[in-house]
PDB file of N, CA and C in Angstrom:
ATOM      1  N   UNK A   1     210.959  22.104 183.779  1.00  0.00           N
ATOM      2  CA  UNK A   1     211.112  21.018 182.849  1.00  0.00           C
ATOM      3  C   UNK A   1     211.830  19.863 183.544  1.00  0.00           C
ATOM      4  N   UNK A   2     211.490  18.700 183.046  1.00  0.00           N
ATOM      5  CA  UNK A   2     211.995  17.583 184.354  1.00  0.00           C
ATOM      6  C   UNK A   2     213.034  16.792 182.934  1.00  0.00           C
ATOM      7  N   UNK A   3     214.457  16.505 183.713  1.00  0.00           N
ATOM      8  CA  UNK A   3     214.921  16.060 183.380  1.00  0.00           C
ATOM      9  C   UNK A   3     215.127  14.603 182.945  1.00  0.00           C
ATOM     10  N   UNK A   4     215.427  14.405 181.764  1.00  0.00           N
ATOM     11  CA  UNK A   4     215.524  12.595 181.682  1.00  0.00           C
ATOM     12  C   UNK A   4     217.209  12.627 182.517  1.00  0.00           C
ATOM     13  N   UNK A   5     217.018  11.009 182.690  1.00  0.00           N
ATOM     14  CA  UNK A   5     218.048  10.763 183.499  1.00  0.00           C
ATOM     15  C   UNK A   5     219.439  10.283 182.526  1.00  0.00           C
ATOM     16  N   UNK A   6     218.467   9.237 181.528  1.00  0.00           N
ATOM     17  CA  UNK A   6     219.219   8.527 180.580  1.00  0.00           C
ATOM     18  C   UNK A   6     219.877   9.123 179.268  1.00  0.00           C
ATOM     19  N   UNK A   7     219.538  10.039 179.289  1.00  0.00           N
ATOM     20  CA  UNK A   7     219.659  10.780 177.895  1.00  0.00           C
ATOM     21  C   UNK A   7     221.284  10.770 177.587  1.00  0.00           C
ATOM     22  N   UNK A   8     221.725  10.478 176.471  1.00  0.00           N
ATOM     23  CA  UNK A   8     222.964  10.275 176.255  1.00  0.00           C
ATOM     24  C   UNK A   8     223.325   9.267 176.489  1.00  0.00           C
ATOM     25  N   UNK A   9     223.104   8.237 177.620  1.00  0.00           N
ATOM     26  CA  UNK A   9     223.846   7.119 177.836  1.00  0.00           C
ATOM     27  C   UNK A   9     223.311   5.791 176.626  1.00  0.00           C
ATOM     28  N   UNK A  10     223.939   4.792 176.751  1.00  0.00           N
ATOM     29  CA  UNK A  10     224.007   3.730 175.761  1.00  0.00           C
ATOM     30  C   UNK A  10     222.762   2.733 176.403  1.00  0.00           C
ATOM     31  N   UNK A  11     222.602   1.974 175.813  1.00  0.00           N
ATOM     32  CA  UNK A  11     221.591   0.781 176.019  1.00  0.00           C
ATOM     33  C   UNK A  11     222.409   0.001 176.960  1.00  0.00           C
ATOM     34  N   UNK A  12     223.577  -0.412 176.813  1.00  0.00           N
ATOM     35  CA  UNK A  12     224.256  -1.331 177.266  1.00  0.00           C
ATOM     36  C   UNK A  12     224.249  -0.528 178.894  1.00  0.00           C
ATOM     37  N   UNK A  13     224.494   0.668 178.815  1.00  0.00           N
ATOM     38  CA  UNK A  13     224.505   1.580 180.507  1.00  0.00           C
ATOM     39  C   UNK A  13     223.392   1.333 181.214  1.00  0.00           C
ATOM     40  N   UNK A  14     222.664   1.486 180.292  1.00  0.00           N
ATOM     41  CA  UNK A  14     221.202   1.125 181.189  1.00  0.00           C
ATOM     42  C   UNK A  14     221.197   0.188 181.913  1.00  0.00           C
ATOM     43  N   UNK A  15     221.414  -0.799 180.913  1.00  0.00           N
ATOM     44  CA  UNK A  15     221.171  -2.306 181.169  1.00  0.00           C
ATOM     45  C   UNK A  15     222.217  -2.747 182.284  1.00  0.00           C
ATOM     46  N   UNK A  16     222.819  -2.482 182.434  1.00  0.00           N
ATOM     47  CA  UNK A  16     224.021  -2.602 183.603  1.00  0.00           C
ATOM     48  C   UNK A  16     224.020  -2.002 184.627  1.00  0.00           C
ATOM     49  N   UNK A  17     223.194  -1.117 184.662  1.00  0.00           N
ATOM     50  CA  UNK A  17     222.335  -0.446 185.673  1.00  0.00           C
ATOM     51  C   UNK A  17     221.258  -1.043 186.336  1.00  0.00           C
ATOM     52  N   UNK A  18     220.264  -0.999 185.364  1.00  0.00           N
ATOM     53  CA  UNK A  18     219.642  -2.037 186.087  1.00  0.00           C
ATOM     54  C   UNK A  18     219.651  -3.542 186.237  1.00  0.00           C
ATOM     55  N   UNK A  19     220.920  -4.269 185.653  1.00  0.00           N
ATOM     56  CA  UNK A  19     221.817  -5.412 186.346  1.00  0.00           C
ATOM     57  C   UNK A  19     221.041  -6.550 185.589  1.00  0.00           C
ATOM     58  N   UNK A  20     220.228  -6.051 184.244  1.00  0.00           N
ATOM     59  CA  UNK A  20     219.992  -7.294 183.324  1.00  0.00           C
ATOM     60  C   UNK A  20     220.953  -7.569 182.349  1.00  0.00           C
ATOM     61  N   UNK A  21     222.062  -6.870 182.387  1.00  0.00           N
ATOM     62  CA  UNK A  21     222.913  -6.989 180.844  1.00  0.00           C
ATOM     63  C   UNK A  21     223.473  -8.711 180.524  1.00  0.00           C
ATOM     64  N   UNK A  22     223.950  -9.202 181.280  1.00  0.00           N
ATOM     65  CA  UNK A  22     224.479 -10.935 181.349  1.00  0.00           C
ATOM     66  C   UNK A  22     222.739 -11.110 180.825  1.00  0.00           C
ATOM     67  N   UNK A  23     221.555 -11.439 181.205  1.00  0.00           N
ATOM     68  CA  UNK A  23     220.730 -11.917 181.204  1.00  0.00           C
ATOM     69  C   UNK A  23     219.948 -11.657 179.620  1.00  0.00           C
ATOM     70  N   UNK A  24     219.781 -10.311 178.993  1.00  0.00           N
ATOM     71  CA  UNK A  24     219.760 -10.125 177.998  1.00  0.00           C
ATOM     72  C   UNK A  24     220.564 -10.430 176.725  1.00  0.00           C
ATOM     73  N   UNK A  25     221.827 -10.253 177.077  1.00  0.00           N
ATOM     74  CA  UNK A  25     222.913 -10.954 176.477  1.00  0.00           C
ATOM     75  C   UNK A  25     222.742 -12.411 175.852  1.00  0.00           C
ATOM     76  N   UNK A  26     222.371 -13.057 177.312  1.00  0.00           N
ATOM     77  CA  UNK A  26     222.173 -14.614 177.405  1.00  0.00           C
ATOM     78  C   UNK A  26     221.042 -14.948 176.004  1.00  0.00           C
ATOM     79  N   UNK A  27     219.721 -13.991 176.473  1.00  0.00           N
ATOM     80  CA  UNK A  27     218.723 -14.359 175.491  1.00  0.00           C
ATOM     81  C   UNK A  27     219.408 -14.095 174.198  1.00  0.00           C
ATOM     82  N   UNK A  28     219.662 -12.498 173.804  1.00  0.00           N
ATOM     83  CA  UNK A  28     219.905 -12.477 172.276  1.00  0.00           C
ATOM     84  C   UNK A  28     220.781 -13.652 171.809  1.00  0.00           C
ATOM     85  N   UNK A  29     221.883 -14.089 172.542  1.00  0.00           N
ATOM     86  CA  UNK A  29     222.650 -15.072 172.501  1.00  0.00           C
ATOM     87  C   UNK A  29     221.952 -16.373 171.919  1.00  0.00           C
ATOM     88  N   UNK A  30     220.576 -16.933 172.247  1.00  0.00           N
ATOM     89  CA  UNK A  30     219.885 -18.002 172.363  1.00  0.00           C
ATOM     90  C   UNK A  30     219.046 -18.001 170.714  1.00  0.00           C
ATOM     91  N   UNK A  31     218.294 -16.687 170.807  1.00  0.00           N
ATOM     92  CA  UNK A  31     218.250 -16.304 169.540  1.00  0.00           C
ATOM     93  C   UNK A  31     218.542 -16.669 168.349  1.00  0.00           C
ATOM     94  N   UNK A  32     219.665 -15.669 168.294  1.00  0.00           N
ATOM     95  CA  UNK A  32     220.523 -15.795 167.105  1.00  0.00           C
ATOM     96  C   UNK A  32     221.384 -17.302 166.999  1.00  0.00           C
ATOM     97  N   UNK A  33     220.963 -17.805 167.927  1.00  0.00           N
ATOM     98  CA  UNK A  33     221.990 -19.679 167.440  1.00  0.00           C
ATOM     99  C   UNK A  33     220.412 -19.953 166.801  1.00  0.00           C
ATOM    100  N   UNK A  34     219.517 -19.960 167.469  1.00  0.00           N
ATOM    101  CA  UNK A  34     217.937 -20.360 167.347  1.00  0.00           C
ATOM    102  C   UNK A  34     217.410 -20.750 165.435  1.00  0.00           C
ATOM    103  N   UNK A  35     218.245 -19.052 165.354  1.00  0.00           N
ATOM    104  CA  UNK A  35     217.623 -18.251 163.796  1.00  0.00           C
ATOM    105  C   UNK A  35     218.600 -19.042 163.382  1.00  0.00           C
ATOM    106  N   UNK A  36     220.252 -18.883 162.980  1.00  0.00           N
ATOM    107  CA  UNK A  36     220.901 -19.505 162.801  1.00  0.00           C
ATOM    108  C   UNK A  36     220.663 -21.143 162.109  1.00  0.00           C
ATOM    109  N   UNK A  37     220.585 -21.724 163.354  1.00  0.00           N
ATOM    110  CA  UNK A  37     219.960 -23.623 163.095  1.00  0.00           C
ATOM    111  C   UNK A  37     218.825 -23.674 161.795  1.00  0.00           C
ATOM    112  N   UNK A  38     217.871 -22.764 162.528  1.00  0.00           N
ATOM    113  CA  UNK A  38     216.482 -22.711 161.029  1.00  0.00           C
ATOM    114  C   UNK A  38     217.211 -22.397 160.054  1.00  0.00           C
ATOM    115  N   UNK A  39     218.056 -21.598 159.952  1.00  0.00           N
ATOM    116  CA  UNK A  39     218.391 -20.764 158.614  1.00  0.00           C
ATOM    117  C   UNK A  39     219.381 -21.915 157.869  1.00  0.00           C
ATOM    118  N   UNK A  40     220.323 -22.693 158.950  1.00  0.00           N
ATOM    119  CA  UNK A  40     221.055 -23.922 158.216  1.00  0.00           C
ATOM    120  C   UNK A  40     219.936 -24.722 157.592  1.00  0.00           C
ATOM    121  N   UNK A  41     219.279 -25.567 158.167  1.00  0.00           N
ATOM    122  CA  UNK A  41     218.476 -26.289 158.155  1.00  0.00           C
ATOM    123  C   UNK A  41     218.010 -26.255 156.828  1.00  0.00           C
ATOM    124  N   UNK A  42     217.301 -24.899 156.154  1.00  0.00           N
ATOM    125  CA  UNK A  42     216.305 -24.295 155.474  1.00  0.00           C
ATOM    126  C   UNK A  42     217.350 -24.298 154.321  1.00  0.00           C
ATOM    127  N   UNK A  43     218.635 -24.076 154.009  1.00  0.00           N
ATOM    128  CA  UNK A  43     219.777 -23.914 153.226  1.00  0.00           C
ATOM    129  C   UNK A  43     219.930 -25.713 152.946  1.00  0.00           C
ATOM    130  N   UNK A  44     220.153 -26.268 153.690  1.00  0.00           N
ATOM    131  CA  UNK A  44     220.500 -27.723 153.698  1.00  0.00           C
ATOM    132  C   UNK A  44     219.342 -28.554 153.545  1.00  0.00           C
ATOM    133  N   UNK A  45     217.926 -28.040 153.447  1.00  0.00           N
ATOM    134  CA  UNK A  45     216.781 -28.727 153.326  1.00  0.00           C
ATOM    135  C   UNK A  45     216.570 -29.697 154.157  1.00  0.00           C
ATOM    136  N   UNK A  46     216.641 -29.676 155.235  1.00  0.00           N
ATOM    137  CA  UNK A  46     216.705 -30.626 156.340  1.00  0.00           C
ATOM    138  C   UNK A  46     215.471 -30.520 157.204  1.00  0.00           C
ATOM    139  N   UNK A  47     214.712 -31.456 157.478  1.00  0.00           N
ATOM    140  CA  UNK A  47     213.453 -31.587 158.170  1.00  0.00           C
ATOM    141  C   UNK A  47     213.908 -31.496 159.606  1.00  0.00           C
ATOM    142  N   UNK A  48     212.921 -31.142 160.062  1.00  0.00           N
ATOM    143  CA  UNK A  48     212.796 -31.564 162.142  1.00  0.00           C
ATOM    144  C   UNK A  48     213.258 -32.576 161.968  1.00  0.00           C
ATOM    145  N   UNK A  49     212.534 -33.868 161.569  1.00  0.00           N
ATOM    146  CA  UNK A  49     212.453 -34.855 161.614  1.00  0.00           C
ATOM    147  C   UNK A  49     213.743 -35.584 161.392  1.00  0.00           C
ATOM    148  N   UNK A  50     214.420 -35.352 160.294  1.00  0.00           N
ATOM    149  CA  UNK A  50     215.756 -35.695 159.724  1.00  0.00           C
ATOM    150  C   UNK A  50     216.896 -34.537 160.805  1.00  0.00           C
ATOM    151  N   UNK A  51     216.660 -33.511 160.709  1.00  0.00           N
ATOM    152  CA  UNK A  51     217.448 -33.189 161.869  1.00  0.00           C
ATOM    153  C   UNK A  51     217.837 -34.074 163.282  1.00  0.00           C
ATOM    154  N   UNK A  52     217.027 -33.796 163.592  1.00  0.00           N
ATOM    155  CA  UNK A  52     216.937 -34.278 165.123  1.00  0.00           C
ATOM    156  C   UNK A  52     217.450 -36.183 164.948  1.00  0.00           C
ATOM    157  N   UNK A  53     217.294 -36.935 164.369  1.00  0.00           N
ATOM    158  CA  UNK A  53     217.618 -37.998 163.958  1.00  0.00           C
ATOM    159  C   UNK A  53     219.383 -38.097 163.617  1.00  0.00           C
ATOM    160  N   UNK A  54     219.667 -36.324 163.248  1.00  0.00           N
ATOM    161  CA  UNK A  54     221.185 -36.400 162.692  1.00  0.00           C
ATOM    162  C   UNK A  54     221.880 -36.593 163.542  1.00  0.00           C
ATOM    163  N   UNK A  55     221.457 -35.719 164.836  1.00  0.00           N
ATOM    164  CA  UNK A  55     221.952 -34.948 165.711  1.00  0.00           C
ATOM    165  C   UNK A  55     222.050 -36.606 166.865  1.00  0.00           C
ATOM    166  N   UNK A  56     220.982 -37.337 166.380  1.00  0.00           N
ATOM    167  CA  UNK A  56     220.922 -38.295 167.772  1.00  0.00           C
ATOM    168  C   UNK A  56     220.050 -37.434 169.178  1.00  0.00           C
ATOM    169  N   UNK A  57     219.098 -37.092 168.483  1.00  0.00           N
ATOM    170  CA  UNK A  57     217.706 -36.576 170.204  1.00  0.00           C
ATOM    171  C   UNK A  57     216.801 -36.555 169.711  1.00  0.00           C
ATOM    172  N   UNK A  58     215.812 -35.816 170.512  1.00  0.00           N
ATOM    173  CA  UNK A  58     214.515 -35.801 170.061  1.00  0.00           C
ATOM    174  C   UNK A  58     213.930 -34.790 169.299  1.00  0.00           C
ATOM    175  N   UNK A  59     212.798 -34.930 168.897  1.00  0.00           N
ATOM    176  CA  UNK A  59     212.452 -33.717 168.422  1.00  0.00           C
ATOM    177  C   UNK A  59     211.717 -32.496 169.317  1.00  0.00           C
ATOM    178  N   UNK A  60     211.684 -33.054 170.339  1.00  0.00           N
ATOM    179  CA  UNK A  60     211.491 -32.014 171.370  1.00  0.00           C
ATOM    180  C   UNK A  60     213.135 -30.935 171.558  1.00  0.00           C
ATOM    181  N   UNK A  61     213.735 -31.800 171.986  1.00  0.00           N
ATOM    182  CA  UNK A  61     215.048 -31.390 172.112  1.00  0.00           C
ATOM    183  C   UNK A  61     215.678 -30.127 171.033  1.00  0.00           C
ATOM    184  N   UNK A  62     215.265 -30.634 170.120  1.00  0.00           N
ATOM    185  CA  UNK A  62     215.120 -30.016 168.666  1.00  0.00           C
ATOM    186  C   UNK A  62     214.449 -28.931 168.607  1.00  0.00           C
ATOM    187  N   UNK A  63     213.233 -28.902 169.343  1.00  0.00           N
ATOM    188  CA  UNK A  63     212.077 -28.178 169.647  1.00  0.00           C
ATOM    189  C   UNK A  63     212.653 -26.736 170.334  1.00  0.00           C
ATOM    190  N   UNK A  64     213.241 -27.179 171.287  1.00  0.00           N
ATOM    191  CA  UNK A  64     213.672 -26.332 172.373  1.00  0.00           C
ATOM    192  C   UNK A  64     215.098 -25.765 172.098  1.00  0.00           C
ATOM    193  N   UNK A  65     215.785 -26.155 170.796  1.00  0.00           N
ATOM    194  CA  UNK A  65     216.831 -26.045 170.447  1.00  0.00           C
ATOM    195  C   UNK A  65     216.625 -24.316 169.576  1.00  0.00           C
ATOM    196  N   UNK A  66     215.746 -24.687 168.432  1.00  0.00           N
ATOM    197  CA  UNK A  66     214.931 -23.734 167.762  1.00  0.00           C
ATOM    198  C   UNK A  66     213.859 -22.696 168.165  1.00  0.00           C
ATOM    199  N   UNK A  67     213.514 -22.433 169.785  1.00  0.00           N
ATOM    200  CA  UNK A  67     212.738 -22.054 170.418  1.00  0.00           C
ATOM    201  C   UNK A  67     213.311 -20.783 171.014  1.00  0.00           C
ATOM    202  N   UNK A  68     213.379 -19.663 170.196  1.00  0.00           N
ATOM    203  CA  UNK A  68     214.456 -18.773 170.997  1.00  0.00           C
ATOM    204  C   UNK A  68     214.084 -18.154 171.944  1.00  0.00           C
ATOM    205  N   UNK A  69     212.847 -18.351 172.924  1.00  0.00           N
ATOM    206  CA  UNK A  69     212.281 -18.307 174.162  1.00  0.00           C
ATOM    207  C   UNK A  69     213.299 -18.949 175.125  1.00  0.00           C
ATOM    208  N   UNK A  70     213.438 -20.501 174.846  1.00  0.00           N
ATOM    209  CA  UNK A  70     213.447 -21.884 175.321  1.00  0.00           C
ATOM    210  C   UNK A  70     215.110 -21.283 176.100  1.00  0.00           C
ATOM    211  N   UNK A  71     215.520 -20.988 176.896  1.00  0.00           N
ATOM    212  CA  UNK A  71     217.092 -21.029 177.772  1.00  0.00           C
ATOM    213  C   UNK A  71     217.269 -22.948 178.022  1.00  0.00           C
ATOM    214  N   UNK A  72     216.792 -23.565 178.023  1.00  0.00           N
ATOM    215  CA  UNK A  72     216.945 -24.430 178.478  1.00  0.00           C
ATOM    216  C   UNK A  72     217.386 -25.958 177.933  1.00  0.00           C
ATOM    217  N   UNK A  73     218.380 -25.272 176.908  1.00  0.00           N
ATOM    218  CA  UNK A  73     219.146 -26.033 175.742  1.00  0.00           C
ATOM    219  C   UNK A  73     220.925 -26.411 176.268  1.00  0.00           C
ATOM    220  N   UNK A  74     221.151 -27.396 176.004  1.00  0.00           N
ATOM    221  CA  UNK A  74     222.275 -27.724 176.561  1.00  0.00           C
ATOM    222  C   UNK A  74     223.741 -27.693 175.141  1.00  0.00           C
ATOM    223  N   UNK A  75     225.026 -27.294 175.870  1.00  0.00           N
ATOM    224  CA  UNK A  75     225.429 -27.230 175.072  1.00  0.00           C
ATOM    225  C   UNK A  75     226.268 -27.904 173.685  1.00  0.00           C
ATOM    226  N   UNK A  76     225.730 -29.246 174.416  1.00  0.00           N
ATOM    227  CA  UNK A  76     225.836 -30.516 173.704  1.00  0.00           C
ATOM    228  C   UNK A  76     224.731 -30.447 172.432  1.00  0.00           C
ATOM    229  N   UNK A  77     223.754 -29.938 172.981  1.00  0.00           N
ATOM    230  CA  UNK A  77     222.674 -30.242 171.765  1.00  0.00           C
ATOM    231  C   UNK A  77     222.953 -28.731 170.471  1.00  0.00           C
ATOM    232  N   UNK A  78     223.614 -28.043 171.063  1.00  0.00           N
ATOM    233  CA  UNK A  78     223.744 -27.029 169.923  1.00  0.00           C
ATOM    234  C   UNK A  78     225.177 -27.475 169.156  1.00  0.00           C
ATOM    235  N   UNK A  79     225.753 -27.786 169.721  1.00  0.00           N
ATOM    236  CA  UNK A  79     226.947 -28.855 169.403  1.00  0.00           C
ATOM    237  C   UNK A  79     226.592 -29.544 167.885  1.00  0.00           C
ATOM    238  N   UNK A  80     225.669 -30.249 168.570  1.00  0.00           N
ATOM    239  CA  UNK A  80     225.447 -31.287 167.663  1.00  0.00           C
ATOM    240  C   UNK A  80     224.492 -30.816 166.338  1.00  0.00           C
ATOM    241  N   UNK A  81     224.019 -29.793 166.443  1.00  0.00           N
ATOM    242  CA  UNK A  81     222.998 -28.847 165.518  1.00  0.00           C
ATOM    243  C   UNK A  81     224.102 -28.356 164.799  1.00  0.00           C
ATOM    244  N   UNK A  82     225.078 -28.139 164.794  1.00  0.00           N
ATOM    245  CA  UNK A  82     226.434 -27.322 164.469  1.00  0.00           C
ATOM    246  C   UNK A  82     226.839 -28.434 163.468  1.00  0.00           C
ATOM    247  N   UNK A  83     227.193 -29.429 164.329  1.00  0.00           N
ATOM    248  CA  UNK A  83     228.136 -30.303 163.649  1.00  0.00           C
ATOM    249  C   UNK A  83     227.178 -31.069 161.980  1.00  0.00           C
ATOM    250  N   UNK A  84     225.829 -31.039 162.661  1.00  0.00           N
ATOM    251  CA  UNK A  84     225.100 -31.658 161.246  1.00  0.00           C
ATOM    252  C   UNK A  84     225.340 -30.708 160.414  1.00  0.00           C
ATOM    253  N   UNK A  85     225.190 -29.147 160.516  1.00  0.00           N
ATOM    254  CA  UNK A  85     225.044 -27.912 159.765  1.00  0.00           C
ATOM    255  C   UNK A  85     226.377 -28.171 158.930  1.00  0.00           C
ATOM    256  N   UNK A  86     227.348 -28.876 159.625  1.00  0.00           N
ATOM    257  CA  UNK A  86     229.048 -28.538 158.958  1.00  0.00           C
ATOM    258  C   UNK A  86     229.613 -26.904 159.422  1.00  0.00           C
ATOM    259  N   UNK A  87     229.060 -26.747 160.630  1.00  0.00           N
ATOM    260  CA  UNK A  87     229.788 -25.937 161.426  1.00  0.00           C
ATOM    261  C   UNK A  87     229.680 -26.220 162.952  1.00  0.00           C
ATOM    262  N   UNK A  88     230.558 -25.183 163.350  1.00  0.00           N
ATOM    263  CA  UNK A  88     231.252 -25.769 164.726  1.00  0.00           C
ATOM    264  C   UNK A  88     230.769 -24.426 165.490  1.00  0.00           C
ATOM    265  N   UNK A  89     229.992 -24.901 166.694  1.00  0.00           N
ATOM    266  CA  UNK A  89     229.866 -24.099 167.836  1.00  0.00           C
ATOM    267  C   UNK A  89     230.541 -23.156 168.377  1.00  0.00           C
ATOM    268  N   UNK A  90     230.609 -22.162 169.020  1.00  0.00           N
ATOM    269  CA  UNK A  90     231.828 -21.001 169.145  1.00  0.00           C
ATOM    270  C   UNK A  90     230.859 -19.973 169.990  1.00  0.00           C
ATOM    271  N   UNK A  91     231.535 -20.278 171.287  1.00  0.00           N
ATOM    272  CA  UNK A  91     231.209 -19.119 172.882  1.00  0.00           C
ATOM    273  C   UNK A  91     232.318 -18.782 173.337  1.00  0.00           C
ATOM    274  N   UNK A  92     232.062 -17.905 173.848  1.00  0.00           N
ATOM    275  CA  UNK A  92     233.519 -16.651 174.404  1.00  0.00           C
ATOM    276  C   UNK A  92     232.851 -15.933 175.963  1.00  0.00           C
ATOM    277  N   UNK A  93     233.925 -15.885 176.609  1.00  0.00           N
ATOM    278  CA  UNK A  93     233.866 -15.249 177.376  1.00  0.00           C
ATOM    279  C   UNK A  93     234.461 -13.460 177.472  1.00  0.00           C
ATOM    280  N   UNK A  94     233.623 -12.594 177.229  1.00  0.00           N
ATOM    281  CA  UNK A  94     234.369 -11.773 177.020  1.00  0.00           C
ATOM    282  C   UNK A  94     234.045 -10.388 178.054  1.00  0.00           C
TER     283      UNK A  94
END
């Protein structure tokens, strides 16, 4: 009978094993601000259009803000997705 290797260990072991954990992290991280913004937005009835206008960018920007693929959001622009929402941005190093 051939042994599993992983059995018992955590997701997070794995993942630190094979040396994606920062990188996965990063995404779910991107995500959940992603879902987040829609979910303000959708509460506050706020368009792309009127968003992105709040915020001062584009609607691309906007685009890529809400794109929980998209890494390539700056942290000024979630900033400012925050601040229209009437909440405030919040990263940790931990």
């Amino acid at each position: 009978m051939k042994r599993r290797k992983h059995i018992g260990s955590s997701l997070d072991d794995w993942l630190d094993e094979e040396g994606i954990r920062a990188e996965v992290d990063a995404a779910a991280l991107k995500a959940v601000i992603a879902w987040q913004v829609e979910r303000g937005m959708g509460e506050k009835k706020i368009s792309k259009s009127q968003m992105a206008r709040a915020m001062s960018t584009s609607r691309a920007a906007l685009d890529r803000l809400l794109d929980p693929k998209n890494d390539s959001v700056t942290l000024r622009t979630m900033a400012r997705a925050a601040k229209v929402l009437g909440k405030r941005l919040r990263l940790e190093l931990a």
